[in-house]
N, C-alpha and C. Protein backbone atom coordinates (compact mmCIF):
# COMPACT_ATOMS: atom_id res chain seq x y z
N UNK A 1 136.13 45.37 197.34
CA UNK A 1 134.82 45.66 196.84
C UNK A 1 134.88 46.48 195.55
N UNK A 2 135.94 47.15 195.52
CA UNK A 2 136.08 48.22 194.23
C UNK A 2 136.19 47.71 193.08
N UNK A 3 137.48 46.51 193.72
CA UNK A 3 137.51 45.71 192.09
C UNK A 3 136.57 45.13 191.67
N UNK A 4 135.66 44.23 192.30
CA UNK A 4 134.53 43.26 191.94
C UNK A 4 133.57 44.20 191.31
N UNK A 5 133.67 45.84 191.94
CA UNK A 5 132.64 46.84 190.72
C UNK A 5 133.12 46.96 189.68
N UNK A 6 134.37 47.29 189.67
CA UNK A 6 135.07 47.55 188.46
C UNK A 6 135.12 46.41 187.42
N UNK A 7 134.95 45.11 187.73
CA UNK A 7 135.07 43.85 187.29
C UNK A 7 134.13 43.50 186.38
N UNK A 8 132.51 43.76 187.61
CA UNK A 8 131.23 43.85 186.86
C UNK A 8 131.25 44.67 185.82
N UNK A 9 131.23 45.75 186.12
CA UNK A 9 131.65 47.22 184.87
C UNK A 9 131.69 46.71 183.40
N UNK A 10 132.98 46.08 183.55
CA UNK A 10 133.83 45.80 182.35
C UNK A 10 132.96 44.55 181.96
N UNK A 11 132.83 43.31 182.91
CA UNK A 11 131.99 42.59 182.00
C UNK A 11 130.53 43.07 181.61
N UNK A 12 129.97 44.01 182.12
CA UNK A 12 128.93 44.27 181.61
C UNK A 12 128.61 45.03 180.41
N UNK A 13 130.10 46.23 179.93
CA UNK A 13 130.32 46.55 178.74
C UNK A 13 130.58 45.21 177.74
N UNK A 14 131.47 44.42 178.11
CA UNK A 14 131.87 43.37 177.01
C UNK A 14 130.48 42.96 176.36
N UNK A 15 129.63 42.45 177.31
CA UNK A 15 128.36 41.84 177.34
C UNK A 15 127.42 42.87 176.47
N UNK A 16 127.39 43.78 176.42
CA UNK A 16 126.98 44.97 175.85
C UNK A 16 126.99 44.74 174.69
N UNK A 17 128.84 44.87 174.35
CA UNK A 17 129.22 45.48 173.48
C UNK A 17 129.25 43.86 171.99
N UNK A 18 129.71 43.16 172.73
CA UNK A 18 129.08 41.67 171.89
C UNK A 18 127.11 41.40 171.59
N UNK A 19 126.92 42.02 172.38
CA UNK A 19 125.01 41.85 172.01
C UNK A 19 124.88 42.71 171.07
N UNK A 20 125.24 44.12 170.76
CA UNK A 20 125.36 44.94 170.05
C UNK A 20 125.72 44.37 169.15
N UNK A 21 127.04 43.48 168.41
CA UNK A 21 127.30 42.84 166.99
C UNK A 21 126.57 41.66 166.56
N UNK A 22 126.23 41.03 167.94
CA UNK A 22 125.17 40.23 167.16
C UNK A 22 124.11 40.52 166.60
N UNK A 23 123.14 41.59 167.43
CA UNK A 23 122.30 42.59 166.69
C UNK A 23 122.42 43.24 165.16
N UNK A 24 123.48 43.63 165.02
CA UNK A 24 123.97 44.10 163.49
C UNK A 24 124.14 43.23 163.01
N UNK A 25 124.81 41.63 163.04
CA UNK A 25 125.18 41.03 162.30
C UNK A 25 123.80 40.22 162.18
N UNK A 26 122.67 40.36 162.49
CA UNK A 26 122.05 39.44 162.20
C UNK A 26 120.48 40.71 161.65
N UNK A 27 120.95 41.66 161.15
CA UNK A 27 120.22 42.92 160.09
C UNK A 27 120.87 42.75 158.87
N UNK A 28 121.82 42.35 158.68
CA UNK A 28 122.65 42.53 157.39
C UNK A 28 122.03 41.14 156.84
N UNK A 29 121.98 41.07 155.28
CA UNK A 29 121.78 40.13 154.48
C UNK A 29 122.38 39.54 153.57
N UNK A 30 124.12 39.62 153.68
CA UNK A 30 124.68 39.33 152.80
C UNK A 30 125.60 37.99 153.17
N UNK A 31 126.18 37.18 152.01
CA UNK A 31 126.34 35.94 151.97
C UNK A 31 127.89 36.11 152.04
N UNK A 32 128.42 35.94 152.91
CA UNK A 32 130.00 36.24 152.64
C UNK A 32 130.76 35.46 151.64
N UNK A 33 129.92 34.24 151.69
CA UNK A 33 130.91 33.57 150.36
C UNK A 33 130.24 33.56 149.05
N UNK A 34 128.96 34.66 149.11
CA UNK A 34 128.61 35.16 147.90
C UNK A 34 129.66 35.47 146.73
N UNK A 35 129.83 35.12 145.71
CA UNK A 35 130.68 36.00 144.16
C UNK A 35 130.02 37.10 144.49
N UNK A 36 130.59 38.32 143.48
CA UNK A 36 130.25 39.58 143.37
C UNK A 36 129.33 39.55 142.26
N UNK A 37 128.33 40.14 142.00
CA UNK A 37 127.38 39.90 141.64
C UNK A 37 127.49 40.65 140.01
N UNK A 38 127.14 40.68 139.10
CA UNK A 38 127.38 41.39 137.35
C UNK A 38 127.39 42.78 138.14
N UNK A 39 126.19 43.51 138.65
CA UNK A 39 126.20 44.62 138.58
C UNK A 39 127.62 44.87 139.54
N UNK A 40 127.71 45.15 140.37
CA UNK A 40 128.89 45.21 140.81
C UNK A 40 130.35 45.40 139.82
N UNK A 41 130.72 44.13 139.35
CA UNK A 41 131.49 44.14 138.66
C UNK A 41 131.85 45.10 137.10
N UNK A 42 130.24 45.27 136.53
CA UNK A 42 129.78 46.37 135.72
C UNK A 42 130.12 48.08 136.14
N UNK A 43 129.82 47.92 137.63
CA UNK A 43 130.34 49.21 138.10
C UNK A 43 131.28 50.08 138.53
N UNK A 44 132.76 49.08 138.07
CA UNK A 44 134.48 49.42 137.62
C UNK A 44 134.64 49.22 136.00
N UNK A 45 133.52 48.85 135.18
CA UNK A 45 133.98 49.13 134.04
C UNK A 45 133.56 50.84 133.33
N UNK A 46 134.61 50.87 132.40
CA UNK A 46 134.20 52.16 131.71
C UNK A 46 132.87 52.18 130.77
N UNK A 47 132.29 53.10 131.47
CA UNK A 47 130.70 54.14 131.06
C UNK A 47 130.98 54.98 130.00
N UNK A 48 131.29 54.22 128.50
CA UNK A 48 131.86 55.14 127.62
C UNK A 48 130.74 56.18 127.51
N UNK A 49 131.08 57.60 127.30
CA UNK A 49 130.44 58.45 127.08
C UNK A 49 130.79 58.91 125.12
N UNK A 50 129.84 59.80 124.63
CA UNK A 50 129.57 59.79 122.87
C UNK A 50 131.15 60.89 123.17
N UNK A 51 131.51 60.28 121.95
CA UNK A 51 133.04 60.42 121.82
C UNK A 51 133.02 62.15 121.18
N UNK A 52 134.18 62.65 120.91
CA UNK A 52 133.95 64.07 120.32
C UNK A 52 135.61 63.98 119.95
N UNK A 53 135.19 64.86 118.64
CA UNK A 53 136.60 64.89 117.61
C UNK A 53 136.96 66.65 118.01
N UNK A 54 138.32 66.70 118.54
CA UNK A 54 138.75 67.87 119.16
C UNK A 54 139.30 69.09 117.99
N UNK A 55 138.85 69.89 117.59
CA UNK A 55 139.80 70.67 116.52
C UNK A 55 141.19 70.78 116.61
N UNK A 56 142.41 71.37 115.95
CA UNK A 56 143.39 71.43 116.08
C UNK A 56 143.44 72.25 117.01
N UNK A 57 142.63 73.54 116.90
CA UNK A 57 142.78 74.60 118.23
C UNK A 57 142.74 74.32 119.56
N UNK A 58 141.54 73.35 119.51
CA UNK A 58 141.18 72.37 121.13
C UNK A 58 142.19 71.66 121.47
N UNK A 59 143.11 70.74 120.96
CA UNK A 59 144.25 70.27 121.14
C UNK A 59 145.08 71.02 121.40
N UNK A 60 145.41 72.22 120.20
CA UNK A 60 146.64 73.05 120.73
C UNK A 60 145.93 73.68 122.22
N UNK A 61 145.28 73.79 122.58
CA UNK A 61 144.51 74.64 124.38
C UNK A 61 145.17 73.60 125.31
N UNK A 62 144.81 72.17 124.90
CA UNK A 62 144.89 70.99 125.46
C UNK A 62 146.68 70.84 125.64
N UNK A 63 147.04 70.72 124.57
CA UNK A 63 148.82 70.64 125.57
C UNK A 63 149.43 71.61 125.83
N UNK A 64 148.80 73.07 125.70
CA UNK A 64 149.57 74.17 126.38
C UNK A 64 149.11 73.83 127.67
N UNK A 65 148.14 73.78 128.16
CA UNK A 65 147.77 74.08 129.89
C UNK A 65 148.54 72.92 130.89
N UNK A 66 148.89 71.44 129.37
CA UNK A 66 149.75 70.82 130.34
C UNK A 66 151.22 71.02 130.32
N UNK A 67 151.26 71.44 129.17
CA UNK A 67 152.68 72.05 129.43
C UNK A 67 153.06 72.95 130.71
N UNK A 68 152.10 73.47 130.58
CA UNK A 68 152.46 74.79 131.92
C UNK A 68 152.89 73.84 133.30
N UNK A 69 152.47 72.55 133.54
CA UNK A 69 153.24 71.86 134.73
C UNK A 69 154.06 70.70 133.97
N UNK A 70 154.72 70.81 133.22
CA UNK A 70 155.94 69.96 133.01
C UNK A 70 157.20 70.69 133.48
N UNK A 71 158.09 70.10 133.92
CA UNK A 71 159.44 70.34 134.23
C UNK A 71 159.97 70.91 133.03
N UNK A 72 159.78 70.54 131.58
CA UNK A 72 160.95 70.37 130.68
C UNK A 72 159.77 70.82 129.36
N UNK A 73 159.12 71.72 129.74
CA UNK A 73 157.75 71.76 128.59
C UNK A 73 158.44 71.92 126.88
N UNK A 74 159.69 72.30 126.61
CA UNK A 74 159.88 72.57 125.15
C UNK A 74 160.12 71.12 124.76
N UNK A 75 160.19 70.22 125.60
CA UNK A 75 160.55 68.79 124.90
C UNK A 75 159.02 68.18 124.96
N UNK A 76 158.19 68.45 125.43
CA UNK A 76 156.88 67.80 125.48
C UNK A 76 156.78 66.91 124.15
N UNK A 77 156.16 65.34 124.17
CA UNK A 77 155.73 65.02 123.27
C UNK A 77 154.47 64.40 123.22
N UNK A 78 153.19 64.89 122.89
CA UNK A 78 151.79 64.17 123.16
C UNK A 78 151.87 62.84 122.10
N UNK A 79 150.91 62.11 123.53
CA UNK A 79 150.81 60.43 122.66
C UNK A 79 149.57 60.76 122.12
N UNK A 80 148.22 59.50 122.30
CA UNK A 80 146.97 59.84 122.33
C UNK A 80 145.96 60.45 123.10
N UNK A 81 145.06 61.24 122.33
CA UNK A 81 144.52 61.68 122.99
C UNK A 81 142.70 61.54 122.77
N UNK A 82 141.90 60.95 123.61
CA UNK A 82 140.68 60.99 123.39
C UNK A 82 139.85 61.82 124.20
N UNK A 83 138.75 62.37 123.94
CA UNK A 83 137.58 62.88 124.36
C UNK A 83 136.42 62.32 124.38
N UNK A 84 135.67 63.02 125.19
CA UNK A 84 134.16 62.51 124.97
C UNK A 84 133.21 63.93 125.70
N UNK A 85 132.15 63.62 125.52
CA UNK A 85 131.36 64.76 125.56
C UNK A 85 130.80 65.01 127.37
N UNK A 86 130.59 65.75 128.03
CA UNK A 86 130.39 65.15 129.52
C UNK A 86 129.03 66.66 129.76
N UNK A 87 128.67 66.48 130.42
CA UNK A 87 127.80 67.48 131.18
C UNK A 87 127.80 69.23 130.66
N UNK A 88 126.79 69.22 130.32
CA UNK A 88 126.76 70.91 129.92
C UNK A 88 127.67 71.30 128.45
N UNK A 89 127.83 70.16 127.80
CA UNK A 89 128.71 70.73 126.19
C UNK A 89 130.21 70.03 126.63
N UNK A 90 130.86 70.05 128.35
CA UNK A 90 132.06 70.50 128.08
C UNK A 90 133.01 68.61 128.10
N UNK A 91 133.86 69.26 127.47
CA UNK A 91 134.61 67.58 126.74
C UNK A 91 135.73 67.27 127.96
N UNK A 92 135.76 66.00 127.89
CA UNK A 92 136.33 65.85 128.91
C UNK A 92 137.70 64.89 128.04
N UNK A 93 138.95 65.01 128.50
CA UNK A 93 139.95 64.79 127.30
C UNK A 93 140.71 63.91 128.36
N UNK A 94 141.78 63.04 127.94
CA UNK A 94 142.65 62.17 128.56
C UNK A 94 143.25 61.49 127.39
N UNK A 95 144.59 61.82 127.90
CA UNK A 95 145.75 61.40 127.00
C UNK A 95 147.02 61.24 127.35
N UNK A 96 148.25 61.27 126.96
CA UNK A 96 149.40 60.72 127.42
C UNK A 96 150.49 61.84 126.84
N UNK A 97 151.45 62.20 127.79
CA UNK A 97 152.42 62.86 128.01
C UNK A 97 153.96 62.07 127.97
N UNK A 98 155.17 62.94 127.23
CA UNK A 98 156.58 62.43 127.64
C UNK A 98 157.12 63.91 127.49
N UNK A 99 157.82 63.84 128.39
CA UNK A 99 159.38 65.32 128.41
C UNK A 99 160.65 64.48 128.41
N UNK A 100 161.46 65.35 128.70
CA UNK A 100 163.21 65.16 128.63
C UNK A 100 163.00 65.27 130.02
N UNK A 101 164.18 64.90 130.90
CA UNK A 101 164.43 64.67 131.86
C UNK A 101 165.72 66.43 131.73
N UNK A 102 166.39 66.40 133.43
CA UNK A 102 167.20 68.16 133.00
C UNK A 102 168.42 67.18 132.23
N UNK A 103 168.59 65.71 132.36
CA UNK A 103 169.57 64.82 131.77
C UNK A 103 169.44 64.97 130.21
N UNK A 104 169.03 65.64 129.71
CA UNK A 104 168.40 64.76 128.39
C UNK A 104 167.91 63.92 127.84
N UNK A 105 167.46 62.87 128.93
CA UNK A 105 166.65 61.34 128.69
C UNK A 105 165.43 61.27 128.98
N UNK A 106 164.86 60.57 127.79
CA UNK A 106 163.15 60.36 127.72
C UNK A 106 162.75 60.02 129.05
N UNK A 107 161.66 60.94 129.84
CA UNK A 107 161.06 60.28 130.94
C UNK A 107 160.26 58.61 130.42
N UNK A 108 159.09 58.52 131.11
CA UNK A 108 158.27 57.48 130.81
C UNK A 108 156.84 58.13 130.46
N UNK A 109 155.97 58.26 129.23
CA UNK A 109 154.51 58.66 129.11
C UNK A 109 153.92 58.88 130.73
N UNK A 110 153.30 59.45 130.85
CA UNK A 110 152.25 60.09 131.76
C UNK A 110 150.85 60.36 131.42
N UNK A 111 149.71 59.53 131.95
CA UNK A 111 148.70 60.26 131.39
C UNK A 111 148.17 61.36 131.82
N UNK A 112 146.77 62.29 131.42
CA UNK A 112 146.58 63.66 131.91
C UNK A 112 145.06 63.50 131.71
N UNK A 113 144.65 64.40 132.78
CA UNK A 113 142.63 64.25 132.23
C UNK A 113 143.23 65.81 132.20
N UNK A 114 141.90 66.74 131.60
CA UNK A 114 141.60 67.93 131.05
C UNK A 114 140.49 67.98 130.65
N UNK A 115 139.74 68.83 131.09
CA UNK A 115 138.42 69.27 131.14
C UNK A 115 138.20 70.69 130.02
N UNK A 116 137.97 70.66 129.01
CA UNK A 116 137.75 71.64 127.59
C UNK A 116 136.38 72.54 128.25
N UNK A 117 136.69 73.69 127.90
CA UNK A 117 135.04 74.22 127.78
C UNK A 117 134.98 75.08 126.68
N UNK A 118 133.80 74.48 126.13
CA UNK A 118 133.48 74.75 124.81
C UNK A 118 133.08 76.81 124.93
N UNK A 119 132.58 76.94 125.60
CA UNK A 119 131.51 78.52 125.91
C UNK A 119 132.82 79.11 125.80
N UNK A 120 133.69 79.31 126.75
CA UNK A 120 134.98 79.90 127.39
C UNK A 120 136.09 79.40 126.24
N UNK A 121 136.23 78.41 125.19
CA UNK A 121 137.38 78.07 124.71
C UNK A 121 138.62 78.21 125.49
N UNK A 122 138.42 76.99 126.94
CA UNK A 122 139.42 77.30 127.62
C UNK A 122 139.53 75.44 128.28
N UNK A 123 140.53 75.08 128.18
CA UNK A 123 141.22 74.17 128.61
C UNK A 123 141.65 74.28 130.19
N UNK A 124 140.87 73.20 130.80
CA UNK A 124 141.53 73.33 132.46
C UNK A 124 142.49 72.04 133.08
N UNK A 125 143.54 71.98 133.15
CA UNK A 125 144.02 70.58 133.59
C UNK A 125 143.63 69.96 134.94
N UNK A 126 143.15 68.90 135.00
CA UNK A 126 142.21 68.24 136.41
C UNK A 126 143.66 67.80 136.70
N UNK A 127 144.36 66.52 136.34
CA UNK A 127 145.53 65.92 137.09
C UNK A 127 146.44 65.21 135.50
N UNK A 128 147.46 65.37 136.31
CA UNK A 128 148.46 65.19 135.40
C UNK A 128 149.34 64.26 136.58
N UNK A 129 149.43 62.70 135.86
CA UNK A 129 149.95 61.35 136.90
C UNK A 129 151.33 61.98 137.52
N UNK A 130 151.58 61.15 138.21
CA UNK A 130 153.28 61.66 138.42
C UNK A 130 153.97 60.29 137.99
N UNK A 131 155.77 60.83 137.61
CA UNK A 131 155.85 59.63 137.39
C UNK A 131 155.62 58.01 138.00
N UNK A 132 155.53 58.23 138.73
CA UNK A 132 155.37 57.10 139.69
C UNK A 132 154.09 56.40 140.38
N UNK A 133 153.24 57.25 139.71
CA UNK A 133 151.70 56.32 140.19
C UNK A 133 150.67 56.84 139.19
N UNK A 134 150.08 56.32 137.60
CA UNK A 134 149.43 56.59 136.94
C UNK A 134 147.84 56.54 137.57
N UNK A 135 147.66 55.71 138.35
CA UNK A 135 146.37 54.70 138.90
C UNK A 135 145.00 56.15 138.82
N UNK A 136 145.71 57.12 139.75
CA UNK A 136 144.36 58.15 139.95
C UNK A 136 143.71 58.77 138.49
N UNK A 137 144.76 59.17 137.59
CA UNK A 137 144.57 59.84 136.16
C UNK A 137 143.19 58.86 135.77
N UNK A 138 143.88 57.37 135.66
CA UNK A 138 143.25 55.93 135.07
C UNK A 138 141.68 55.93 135.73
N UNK A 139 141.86 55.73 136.54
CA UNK A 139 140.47 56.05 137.63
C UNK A 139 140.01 57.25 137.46
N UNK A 140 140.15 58.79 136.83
CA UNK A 140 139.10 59.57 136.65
C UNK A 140 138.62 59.79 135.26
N UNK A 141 139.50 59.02 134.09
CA UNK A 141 139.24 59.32 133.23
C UNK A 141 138.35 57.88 132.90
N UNK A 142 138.38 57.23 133.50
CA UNK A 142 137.48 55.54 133.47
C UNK A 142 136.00 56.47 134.13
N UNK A 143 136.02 57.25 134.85
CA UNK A 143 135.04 57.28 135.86
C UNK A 143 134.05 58.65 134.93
N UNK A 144 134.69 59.34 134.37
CA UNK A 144 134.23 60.30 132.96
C UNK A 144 133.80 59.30 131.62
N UNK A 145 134.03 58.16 131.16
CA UNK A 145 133.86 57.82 130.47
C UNK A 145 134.86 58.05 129.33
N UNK A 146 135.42 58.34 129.43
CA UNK A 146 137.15 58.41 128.55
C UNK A 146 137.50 57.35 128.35
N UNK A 147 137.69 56.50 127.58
CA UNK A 147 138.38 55.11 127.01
C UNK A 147 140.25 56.04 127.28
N UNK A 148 141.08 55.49 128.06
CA UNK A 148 142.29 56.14 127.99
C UNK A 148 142.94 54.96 127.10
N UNK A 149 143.49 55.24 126.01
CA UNK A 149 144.37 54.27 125.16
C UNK A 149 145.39 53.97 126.03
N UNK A 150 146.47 52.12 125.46
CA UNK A 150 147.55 51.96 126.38
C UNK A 150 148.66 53.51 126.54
N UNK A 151 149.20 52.74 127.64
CA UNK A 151 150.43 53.82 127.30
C UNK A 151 151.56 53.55 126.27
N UNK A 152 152.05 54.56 125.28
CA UNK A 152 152.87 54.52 124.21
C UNK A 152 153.93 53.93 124.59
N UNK A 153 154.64 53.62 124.24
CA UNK A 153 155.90 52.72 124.52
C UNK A 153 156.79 54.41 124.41
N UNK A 154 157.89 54.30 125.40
CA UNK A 154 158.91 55.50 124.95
C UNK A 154 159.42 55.03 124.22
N UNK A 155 160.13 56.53 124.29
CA UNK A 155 161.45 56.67 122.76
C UNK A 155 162.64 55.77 123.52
């Protein structure tokens, strides 16, 4: 007798639990073999924001603070670097990094976002890639509106 409860039980969750997805699946309105639609696709491209020309001083702020997390900071060599203007004055910067290895050999460019503030004349580093996975840098400086130039070819 226990099992035949236990039996019911379970089919009566299954039964449940399948009425339940048909319920949801038949609230939703989307076409599975729909394309993705412009906007969508519009909304992984870069939202350039009004560009801004950095002084020499803003730059020099800009690769000291990344220097401060390089392994090998006296070999630092900056590639490009662009800005653009973001919320409240302050510039939002992304550009490309190379050091020496403790070998003496050129790593590979790295890019870097950095967040400038104009009030404070102070440079903050957000992320600096590692060698081995640029993707997040690419994705916040796309997502700021930063056009990030290719990466430089090394030395």
């Amino acid at each position: 007798m226990d099992a035949e409860k236990e039996t019911m039980s379970l089919n009566s969750y299954k039964f449940l639990g399948l009425l339940v997805s048909v319920l949801i699946g038949a609230c939703t309105n989307i076409d599975p073999g729909a394309p993705p639609t412009v906007e969508l696709e519009e909304r992984y491209q870069t939202q350039s924001a009004p560009p801004v020309t950095l002084s020499p001083e803003q730059k020099a702020s800009v690769q000291d603070v990344v220097r401060l997390k390089l392994k090998n900071p006296d070999t630092a060599q900056f590639g490009f670097m662009n800005a653009t203007q973001g919320e409240g004055g302050i510039a939002n910067i992304c550009g490309w990094v190379n050091e020496k290895n403790y070998l003496g050999r050129w790593e590979r460019y790295r890019p870097f976002y950095v967040k400038y503030f104009p009030v404070t004349q102070q440079a903050v580093l957000i992320t600096l890639a590692k060698e081995s996975d640029p993707r997040l840098v690419k994705i916040q400086c796309r997502d700021s509106g930063v056009p990030l130039s290719q990466q430089p070819s090394s030395i």
